[in-house]
PDB file of N, CA and C in Angstrom:
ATOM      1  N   UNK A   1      -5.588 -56.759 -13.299  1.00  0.00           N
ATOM      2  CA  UNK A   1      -6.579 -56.248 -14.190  1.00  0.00           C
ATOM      3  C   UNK A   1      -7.702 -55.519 -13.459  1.00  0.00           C
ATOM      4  N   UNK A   2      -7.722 -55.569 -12.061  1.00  0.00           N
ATOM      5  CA  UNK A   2      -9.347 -55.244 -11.171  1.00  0.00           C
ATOM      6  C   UNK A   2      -8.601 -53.759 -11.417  1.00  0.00           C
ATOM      7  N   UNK A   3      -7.670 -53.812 -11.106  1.00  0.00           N
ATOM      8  CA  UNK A   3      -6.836 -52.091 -10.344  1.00  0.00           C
ATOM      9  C   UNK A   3      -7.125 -51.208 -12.003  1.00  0.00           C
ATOM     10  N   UNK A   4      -6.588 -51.840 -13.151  1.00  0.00           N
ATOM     11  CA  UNK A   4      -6.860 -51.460 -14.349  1.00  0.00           C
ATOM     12  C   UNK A   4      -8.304 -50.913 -14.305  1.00  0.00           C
ATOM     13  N   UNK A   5      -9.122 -51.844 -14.464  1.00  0.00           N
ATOM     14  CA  UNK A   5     -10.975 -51.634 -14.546  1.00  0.00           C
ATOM     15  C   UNK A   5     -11.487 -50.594 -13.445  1.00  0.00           C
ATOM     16  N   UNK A   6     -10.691 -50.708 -12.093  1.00  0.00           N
ATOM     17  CA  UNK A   6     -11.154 -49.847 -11.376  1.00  0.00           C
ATOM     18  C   UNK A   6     -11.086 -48.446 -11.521  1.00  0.00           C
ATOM     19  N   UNK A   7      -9.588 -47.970 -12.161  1.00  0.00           N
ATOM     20  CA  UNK A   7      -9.185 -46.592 -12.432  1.00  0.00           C
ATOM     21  C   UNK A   7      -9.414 -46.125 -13.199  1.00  0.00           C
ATOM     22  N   UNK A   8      -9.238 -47.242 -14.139  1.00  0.00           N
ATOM     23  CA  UNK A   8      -8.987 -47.025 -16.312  1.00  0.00           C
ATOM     24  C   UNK A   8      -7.775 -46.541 -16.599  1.00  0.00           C
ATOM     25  N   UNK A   9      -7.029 -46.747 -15.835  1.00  0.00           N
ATOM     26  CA  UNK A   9      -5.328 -46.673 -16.181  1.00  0.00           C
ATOM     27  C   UNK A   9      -4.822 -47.997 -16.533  1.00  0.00           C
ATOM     28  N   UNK A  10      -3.839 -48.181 -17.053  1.00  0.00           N
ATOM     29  CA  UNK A  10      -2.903 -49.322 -16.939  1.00  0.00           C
ATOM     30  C   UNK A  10      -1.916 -49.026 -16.213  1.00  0.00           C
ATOM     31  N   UNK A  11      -1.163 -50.579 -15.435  1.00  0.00           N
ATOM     32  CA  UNK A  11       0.052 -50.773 -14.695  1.00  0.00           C
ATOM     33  C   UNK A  11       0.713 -49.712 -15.235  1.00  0.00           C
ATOM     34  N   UNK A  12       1.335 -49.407 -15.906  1.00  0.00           N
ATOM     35  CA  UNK A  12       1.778 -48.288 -16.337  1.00  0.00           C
ATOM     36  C   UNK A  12       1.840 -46.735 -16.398  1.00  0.00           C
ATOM     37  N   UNK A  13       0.375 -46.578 -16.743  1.00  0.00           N
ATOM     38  CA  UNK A  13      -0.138 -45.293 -16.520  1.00  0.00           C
ATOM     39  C   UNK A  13       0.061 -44.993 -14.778  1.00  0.00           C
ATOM     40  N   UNK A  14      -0.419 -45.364 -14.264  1.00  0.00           N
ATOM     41  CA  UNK A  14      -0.779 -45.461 -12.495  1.00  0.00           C
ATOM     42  C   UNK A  14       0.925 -45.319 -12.252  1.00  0.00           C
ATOM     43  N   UNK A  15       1.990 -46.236 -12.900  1.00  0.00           N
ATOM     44  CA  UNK A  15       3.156 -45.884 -12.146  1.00  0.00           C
ATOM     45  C   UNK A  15       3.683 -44.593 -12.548  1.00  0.00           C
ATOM     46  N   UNK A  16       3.471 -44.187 -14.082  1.00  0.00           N
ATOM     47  CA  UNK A  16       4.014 -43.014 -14.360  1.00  0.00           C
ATOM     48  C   UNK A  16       3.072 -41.590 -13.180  1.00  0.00           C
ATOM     49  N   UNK A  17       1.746 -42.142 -12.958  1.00  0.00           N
ATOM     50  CA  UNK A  17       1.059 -40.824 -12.133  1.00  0.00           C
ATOM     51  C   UNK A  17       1.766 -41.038 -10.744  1.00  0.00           C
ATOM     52  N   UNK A  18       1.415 -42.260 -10.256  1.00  0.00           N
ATOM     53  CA  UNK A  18       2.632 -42.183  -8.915  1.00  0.00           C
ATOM     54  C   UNK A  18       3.779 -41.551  -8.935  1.00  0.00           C
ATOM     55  N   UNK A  19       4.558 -41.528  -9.740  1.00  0.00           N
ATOM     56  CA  UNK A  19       5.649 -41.261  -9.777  1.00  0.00           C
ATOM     57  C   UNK A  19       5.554 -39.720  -9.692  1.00  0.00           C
ATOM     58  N   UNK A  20       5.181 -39.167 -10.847  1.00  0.00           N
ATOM     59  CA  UNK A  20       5.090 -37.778 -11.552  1.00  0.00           C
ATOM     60  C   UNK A  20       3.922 -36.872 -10.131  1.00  0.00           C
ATOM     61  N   UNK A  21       3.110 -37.234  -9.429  1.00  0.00           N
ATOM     62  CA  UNK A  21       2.560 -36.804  -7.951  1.00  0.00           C
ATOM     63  C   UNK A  21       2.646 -36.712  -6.653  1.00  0.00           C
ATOM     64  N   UNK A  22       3.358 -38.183  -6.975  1.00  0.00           N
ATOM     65  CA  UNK A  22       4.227 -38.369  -5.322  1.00  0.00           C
ATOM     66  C   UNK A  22       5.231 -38.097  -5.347  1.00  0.00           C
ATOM     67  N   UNK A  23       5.836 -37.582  -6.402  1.00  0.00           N
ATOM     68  CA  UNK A  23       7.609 -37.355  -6.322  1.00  0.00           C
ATOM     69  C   UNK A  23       7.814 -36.044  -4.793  1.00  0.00           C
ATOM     70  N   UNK A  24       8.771 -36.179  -4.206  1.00  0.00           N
ATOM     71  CA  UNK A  24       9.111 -34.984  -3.119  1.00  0.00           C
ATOM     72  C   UNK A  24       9.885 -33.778  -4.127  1.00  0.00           C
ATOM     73  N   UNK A  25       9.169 -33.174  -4.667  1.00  0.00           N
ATOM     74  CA  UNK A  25      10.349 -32.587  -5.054  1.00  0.00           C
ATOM     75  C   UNK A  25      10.527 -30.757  -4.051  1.00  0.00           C
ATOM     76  N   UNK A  26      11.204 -30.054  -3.988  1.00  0.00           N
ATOM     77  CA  UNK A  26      11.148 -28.593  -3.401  1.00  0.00           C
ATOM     78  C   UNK A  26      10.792 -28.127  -3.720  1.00  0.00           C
ATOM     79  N   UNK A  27       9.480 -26.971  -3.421  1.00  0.00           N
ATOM     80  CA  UNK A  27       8.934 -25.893  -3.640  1.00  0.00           C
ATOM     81  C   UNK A  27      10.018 -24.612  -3.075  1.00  0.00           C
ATOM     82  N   UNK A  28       9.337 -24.270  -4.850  1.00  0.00           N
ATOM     83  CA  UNK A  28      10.337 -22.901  -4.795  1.00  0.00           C
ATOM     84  C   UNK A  28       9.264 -21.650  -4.250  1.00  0.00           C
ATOM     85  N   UNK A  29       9.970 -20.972  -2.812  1.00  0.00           N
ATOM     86  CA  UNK A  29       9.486 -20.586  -2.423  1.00  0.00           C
ATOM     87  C   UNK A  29       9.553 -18.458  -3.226  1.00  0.00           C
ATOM     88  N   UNK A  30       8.210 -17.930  -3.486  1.00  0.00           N
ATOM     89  CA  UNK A  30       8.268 -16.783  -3.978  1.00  0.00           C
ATOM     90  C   UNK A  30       7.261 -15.695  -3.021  1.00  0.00           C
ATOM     91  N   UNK A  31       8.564 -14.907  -3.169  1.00  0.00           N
ATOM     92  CA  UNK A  31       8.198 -13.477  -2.298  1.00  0.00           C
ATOM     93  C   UNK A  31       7.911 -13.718  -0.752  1.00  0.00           C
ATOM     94  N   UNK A  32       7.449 -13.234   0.033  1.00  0.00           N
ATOM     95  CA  UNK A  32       8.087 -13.097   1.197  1.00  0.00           C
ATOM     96  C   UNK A  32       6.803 -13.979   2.499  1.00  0.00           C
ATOM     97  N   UNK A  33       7.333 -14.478   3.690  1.00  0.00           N
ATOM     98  CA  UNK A  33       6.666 -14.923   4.468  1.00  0.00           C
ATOM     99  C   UNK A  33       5.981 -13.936   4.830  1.00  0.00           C
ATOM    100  N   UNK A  34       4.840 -14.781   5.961  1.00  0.00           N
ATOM    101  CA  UNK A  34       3.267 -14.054   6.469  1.00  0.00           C
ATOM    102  C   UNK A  34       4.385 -12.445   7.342  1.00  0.00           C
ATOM    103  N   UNK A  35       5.024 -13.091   8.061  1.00  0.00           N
ATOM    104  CA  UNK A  35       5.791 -12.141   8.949  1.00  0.00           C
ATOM    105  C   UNK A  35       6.400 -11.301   8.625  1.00  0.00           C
ATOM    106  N   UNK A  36       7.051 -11.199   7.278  1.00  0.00           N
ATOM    107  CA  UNK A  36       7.420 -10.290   7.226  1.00  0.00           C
ATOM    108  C   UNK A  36       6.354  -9.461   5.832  1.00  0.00           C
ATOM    109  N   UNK A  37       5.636  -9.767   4.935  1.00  0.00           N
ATOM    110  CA  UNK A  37       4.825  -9.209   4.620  1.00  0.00           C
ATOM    111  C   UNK A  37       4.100  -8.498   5.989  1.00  0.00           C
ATOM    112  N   UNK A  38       3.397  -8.882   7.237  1.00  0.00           N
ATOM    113  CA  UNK A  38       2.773  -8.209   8.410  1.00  0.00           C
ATOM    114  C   UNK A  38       3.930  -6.788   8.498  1.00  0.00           C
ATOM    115  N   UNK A  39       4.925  -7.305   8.866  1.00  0.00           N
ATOM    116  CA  UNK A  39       6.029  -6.060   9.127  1.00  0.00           C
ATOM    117  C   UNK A  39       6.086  -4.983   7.886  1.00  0.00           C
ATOM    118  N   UNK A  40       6.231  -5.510   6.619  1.00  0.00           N
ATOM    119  CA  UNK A  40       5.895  -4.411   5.939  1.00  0.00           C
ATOM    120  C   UNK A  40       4.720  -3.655   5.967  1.00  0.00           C
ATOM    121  N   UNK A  41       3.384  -4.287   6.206  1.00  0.00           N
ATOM    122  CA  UNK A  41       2.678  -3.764   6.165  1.00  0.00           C
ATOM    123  C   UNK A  41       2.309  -2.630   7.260  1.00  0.00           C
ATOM    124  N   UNK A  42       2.783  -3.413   8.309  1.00  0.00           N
ATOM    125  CA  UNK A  42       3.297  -2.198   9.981  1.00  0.00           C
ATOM    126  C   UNK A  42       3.856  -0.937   9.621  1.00  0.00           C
ATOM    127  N   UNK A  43       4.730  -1.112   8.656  1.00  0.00           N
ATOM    128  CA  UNK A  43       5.714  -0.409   8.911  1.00  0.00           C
ATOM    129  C   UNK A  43       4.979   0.920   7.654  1.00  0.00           C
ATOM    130  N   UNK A  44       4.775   0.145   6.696  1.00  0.00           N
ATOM    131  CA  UNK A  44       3.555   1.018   5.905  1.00  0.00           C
ATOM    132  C   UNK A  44       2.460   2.436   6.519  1.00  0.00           C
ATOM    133  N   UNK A  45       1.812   1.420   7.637  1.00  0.00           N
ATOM    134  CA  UNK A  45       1.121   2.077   8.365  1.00  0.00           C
ATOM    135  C   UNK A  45       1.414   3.059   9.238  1.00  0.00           C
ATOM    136  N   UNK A  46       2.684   2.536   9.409  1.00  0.00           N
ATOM    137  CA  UNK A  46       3.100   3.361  10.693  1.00  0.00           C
ATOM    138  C   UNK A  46       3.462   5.323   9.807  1.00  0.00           C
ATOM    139  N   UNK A  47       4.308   4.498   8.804  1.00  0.00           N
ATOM    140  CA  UNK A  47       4.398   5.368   8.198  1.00  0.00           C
ATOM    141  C   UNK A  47       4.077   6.471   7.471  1.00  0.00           C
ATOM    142  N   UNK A  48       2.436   6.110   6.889  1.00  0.00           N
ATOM    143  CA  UNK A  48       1.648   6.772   6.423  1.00  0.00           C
ATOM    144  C   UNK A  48       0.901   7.751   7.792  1.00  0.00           C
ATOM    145  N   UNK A  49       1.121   7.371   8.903  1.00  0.00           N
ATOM    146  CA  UNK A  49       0.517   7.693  10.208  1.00  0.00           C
ATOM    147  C   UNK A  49       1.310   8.987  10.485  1.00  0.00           C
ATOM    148  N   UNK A  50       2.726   8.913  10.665  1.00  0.00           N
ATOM    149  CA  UNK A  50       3.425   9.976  10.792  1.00  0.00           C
ATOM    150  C   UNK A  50       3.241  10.700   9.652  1.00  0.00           C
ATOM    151  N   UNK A  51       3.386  10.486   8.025  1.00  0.00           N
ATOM    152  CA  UNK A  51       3.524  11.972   7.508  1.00  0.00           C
ATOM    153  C   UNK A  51       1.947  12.679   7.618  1.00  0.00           C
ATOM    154  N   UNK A  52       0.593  11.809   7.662  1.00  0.00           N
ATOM    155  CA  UNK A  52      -0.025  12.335   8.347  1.00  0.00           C
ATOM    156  C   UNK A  52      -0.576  13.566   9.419  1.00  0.00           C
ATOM    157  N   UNK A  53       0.400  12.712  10.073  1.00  0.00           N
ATOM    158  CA  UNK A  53       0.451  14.057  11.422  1.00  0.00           C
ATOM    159  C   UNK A  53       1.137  15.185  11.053  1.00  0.00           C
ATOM    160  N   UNK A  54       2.316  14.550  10.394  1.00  0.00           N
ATOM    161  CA  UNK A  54       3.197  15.640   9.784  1.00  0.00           C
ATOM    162  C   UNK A  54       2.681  17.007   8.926  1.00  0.00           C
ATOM    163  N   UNK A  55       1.724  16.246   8.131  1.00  0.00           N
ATOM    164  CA  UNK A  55       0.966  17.171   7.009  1.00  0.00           C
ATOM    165  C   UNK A  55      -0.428  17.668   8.212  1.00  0.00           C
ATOM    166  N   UNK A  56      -0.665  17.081   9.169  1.00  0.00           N
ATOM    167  CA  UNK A  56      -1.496  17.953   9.460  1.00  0.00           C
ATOM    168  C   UNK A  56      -1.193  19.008  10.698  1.00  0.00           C
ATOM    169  N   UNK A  57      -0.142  18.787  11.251  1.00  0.00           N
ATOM    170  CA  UNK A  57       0.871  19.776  11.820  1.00  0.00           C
ATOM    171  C   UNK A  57       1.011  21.194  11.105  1.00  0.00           C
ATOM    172  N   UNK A  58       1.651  20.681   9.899  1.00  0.00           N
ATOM    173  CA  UNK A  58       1.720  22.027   8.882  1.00  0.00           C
ATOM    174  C   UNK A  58       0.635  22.690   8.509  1.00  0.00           C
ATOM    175  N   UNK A  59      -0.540  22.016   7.991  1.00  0.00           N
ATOM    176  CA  UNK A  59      -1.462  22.591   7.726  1.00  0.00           C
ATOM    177  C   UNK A  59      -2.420  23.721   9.190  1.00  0.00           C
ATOM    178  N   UNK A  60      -2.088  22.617  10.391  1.00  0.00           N
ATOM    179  CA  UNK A  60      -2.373  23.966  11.347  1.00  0.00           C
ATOM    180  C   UNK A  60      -1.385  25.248  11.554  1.00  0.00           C
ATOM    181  N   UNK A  61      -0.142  24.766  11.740  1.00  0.00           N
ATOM    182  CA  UNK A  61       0.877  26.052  11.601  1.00  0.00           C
ATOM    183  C   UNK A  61       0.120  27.071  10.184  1.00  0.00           C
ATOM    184  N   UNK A  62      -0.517  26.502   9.421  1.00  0.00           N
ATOM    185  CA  UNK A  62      -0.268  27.472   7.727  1.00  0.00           C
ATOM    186  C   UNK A  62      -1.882  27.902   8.810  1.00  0.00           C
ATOM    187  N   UNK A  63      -3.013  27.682   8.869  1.00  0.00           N
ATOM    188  CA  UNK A  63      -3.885  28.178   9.773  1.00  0.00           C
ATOM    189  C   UNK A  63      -3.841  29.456  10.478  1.00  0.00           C
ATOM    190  N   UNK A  64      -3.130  29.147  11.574  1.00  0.00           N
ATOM    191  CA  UNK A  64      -2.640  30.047  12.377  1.00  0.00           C
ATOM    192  C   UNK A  64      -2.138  31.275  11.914  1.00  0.00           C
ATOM    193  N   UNK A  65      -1.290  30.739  10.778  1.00  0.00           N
ATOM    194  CA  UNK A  65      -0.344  31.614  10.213  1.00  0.00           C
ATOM    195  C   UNK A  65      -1.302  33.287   9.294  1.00  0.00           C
ATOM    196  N   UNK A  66      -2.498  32.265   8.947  1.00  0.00           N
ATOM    197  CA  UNK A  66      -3.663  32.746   7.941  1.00  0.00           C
ATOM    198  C   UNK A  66      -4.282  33.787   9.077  1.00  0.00           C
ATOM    199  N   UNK A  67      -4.640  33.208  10.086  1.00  0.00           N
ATOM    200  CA  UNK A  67      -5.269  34.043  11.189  1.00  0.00           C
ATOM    201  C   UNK A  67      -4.215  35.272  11.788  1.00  0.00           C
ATOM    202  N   UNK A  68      -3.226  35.007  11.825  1.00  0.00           N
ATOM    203  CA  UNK A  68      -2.625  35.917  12.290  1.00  0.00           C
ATOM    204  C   UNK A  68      -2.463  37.076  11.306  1.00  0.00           C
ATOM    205  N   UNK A  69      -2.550  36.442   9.923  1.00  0.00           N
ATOM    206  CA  UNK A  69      -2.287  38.222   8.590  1.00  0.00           C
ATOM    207  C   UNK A  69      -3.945  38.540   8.543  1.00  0.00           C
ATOM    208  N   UNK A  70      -4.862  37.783   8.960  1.00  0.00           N
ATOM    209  CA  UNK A  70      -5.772  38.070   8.656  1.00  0.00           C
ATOM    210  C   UNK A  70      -5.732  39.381  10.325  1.00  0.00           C
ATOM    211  N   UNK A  71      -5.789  39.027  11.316  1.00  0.00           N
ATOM    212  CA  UNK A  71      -5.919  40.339  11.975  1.00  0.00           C
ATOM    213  C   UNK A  71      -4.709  41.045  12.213  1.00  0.00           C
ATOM    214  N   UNK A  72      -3.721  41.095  11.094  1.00  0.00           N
ATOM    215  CA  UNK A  72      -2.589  41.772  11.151  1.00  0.00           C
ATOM    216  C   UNK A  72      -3.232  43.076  10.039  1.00  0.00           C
ATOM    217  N   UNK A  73      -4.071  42.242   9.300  1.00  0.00           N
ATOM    218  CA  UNK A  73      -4.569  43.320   7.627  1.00  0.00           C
ATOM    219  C   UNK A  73      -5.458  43.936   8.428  1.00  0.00           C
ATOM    220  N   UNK A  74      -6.448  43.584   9.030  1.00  0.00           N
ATOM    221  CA  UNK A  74      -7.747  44.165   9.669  1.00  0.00           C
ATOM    222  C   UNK A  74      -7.227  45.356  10.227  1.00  0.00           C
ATOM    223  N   UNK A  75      -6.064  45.172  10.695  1.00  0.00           N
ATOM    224  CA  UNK A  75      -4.960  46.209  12.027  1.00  0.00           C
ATOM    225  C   UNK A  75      -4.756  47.414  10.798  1.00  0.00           C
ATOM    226  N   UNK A  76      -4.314  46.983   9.837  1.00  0.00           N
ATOM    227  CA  UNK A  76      -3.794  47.994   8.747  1.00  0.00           C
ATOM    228  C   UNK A  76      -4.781  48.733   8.265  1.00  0.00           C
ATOM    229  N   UNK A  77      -6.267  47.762   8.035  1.00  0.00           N
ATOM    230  CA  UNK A  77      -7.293  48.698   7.276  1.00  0.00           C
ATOM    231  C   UNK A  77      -7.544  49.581   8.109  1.00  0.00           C
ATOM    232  N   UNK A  78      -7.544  49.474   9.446  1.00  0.00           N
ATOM    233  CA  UNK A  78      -8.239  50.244  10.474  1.00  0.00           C
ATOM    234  C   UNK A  78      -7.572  51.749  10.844  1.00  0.00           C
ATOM    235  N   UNK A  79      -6.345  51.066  10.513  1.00  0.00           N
ATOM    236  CA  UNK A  79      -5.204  52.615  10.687  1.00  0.00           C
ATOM    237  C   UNK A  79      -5.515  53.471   9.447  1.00  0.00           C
ATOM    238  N   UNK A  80      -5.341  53.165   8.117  1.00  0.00           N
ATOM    239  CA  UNK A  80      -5.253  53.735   6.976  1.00  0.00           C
ATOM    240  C   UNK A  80      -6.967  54.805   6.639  1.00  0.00           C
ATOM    241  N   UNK A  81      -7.896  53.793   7.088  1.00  0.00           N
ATOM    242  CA  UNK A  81      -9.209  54.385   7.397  1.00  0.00           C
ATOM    243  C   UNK A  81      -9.070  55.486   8.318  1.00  0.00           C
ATOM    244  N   UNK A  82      -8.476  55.511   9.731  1.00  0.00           N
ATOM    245  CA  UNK A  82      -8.577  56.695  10.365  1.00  0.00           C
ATOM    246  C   UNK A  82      -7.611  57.597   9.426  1.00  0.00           C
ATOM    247  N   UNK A  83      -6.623  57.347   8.944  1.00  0.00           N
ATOM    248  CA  UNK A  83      -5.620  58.554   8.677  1.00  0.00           C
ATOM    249  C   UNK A  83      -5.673  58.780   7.371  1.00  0.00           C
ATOM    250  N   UNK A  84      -6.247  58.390   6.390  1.00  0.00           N
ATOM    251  CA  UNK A  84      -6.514  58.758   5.325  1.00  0.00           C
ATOM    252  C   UNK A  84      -7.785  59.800   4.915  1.00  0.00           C
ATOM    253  N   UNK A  85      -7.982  60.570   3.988  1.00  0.00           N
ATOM    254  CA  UNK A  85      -9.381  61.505   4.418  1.00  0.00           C
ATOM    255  C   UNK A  85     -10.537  60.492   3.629  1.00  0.00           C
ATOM    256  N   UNK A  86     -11.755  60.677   3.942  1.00  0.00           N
ATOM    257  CA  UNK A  86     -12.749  59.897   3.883  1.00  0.00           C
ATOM    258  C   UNK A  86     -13.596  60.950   2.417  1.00  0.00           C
ATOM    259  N   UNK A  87     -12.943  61.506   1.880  1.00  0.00           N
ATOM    260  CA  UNK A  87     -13.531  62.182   0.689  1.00  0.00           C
ATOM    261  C   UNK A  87     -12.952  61.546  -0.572  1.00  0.00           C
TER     262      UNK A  87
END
């Protein structure tokens, strides 16, 4: 009766919570360990790193590319100005 007064369970109650808390039962394990979540996330990075470079590769090639018609046109205005008549 002390164990009763002490908790406010009965013999009963206390065995059904023992039971139903301490049971071992298996955890079902969901979605993926620390390690390999880390690896995805590596691999994420890594990845976003290269098209990165990738896209900014291109964007200097398209640069260059800009600079070069730009004094390719300058080349053209300059000819058409001398050989065209100025009237």
């Amino acid at each position: 009766m002390a164990e009763t007064a002490k908790h406010g369970f009965t013999p009963e109650q206390l065995a059904w919570l023992e039971e139903r808390f301490n049971a071992v039962r298996p955890v079902a394990d969901h979605g993926f360990d620390r390690a390999t979540v880390m690896w995805i996330i590596g691999g994420l990075t890594a990845l976003g790193v290269a098209v990165a470079g990738v896209l900014y590769a291109e964007i200097g090639s398209v640069r260059d590319q800009i600079q070069v018609n730009t004094a390719s046109l300058a080349r053209i205005e300059a000819i058409l100005d001398e050989r065209l008549p100025s009237d």
